[in-house]
Protein backbone atom coordinates (compact mmCIF):
# COMPACT_ATOMS: atom_id res chain seq x y z
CA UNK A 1 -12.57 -11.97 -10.50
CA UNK A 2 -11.18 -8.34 -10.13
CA UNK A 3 -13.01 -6.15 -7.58
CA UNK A 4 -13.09 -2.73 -8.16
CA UNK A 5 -10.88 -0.33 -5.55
CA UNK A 6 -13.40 2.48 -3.53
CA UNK A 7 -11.68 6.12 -2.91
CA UNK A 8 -13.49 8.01 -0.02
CA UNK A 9 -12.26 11.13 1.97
CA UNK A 10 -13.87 10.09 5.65
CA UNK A 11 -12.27 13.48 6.85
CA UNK A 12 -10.60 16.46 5.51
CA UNK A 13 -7.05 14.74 5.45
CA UNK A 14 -7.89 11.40 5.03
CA UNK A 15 -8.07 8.80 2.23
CA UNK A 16 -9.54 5.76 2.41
CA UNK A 17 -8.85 2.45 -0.21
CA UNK A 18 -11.13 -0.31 0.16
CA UNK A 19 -10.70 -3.37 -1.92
CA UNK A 20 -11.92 -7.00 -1.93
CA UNK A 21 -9.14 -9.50 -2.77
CA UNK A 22 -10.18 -13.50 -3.07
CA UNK A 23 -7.63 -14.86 -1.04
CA UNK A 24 -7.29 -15.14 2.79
CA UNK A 25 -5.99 -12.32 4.61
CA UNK A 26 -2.57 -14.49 5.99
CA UNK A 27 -1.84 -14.67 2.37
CA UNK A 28 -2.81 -10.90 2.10
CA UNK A 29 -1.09 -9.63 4.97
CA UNK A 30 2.48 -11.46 3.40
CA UNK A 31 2.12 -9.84 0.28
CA UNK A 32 1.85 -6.20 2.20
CA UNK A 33 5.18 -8.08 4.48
CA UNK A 34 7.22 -9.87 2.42
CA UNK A 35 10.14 -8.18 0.42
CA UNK A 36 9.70 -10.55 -2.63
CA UNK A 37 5.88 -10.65 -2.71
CA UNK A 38 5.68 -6.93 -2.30
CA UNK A 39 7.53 -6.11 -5.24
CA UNK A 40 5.78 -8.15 -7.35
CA UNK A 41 3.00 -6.09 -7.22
CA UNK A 42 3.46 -3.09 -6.12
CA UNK A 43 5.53 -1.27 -9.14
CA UNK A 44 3.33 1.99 -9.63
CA UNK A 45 1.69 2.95 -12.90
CA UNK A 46 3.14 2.08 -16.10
CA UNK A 47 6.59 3.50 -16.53
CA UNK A 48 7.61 2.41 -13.15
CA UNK A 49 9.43 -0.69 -11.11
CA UNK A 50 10.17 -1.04 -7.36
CA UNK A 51 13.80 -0.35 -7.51
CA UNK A 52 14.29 -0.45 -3.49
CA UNK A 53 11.85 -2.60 -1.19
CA UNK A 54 13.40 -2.83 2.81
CA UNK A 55 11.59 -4.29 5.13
CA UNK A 56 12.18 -4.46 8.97
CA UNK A 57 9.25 -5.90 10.32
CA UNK A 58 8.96 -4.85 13.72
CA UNK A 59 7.00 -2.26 15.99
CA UNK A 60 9.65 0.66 15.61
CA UNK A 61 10.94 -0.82 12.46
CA UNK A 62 11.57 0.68 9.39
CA UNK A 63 11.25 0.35 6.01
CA UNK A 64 12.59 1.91 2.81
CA UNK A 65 10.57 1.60 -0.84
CA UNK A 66 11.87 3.49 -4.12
CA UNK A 67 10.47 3.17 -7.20
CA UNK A 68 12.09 4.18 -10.25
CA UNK A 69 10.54 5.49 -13.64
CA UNK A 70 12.14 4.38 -16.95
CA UNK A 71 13.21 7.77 -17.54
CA UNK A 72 15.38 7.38 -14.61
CA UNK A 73 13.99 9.48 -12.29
CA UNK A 74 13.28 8.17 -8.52
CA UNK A 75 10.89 7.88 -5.58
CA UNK A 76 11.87 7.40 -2.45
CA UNK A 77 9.83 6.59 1.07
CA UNK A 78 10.73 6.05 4.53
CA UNK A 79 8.76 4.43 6.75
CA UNK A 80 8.18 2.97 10.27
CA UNK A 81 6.20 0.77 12.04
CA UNK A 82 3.80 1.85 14.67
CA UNK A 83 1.71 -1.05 15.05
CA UNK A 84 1.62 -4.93 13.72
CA UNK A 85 -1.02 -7.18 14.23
CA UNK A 86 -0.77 -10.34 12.18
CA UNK A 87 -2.62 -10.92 9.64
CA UNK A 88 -5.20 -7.69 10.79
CA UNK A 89 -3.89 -4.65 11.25
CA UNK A 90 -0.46 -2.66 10.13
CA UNK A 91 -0.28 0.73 11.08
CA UNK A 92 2.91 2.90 9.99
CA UNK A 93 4.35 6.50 9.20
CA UNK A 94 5.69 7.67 6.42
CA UNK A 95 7.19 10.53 4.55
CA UNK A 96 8.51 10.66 1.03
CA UNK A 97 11.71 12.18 0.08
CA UNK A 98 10.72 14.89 -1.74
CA UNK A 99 8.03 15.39 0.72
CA UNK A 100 5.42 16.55 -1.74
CA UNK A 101 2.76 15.30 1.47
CA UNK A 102 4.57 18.47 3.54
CA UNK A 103 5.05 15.91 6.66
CA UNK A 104 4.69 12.21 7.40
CA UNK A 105 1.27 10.48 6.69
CA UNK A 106 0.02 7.79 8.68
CA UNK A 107 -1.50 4.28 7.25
CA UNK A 108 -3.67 2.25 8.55
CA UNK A 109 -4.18 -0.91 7.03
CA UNK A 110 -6.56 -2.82 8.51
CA UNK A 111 -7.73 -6.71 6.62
CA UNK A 112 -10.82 -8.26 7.48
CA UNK A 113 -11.11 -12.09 6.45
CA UNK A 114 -14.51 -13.25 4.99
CA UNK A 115 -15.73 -16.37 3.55
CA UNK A 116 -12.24 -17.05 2.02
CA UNK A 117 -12.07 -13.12 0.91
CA UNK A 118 -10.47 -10.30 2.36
CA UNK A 119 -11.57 -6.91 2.80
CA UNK A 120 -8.61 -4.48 2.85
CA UNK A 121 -9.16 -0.61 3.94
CA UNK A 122 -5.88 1.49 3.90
CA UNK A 123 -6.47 4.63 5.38
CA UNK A 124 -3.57 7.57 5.10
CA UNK A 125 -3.96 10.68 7.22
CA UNK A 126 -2.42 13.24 5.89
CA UNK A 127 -1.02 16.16 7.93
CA UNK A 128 -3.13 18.69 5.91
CA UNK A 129 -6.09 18.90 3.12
CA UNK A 130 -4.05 20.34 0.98
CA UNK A 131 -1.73 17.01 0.91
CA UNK A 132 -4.23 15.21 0.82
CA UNK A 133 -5.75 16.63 -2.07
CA UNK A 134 -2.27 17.09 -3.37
CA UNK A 135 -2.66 13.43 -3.75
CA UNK A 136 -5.48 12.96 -5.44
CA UNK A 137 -4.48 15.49 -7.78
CA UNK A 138 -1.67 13.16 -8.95
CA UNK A 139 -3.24 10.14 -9.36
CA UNK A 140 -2.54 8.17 -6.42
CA UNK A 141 -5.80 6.16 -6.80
CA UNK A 142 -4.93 5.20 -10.50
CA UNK A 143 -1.35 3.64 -9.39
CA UNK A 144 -2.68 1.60 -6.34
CA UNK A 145 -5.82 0.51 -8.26
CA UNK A 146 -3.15 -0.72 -10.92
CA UNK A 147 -1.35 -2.67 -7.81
CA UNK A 148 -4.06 -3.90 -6.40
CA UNK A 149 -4.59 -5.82 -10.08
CA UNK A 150 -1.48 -6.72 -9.74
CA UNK A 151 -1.63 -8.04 -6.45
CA UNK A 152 -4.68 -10.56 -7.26
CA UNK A 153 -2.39 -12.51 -9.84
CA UNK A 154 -0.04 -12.56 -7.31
CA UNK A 155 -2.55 -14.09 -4.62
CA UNK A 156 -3.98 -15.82 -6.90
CA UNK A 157 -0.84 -17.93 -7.46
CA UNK A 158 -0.36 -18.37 -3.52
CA UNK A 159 -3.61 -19.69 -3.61
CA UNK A 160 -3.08 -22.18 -6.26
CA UNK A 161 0.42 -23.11 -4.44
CA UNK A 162 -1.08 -24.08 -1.25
């Protein structure tokens, strides 16, 4: 069953994604962690594939995503890790190359394991309203609800495989 994603804006330069995924939140927490799980599912909207997908796992660590459009134009974000706390809690800072978000952004996602499901809330603080709401403006909610559908076939064959 696909759950539906929830947008709120908890504060002025905050967005918050909560989503239900029927798998438990070990399996969850690899898919945000692991190189070859994460790029199975997150790829962006149509158009787009995960060209780039380094991973350093480690408090202090970083970790480098690009995502590339058929068109040939690129993405780029750099990352590192603040906090890990498997499976329950990642937090991390960001900024993307092009720095549309005029800073870094912090996520915080946090996975809460229930009855077999987990409840996933990624919250990014922006370092203004106006990036913030620069992200809305482009969509952002449209490419990780299209991810987040991505990532239940994904779970949904870890599930099957264990």
């Amino acid at each position: 069953m696909k759950h539906r994603l929830e947008v709120t804006t908890p504060s002025d330069r905050e967005i918050a994604m909560t989503r239900v995924f029927d798998a438990p939140r070990d399996l969850v927490f690899d898919c945000w962690t692991v190189p070859a799980l994460l790029k199975r599912w997150m790829t962006g909207p149509d158009g787009w594939s995960f060209a780039v997908c380094d991973i350093d796992l480690k408090v202090g660590g970083k970790y480098r995503f690009v995502w590339r459009h058929e068109d040939g134009r690129d993405m780029g974000m750099t990352g590192t890790y603040r906090e890990i706390f498997r499976p329950e809690r990642i937090v991390s800072v960001e900024v993307f190359d092009m720095d549309w978000t005029d800073g870094e952004a912090r996520s915080t996602l946090v996975l809460t394991e229930r009855d077999g499901r987990t409840i996933s809330v990624n919250t990014v603080l922006y370092s203004s309203r106006e990036a913030r709401d620069g992200a809305i403006a482009i969509g952002m909610a449209k490419g990780v609800e299209a991810g987040y559908d991505r990532l239940d076939d994904v779970l949904a064959e870890q599930v099957a495989a264990k």
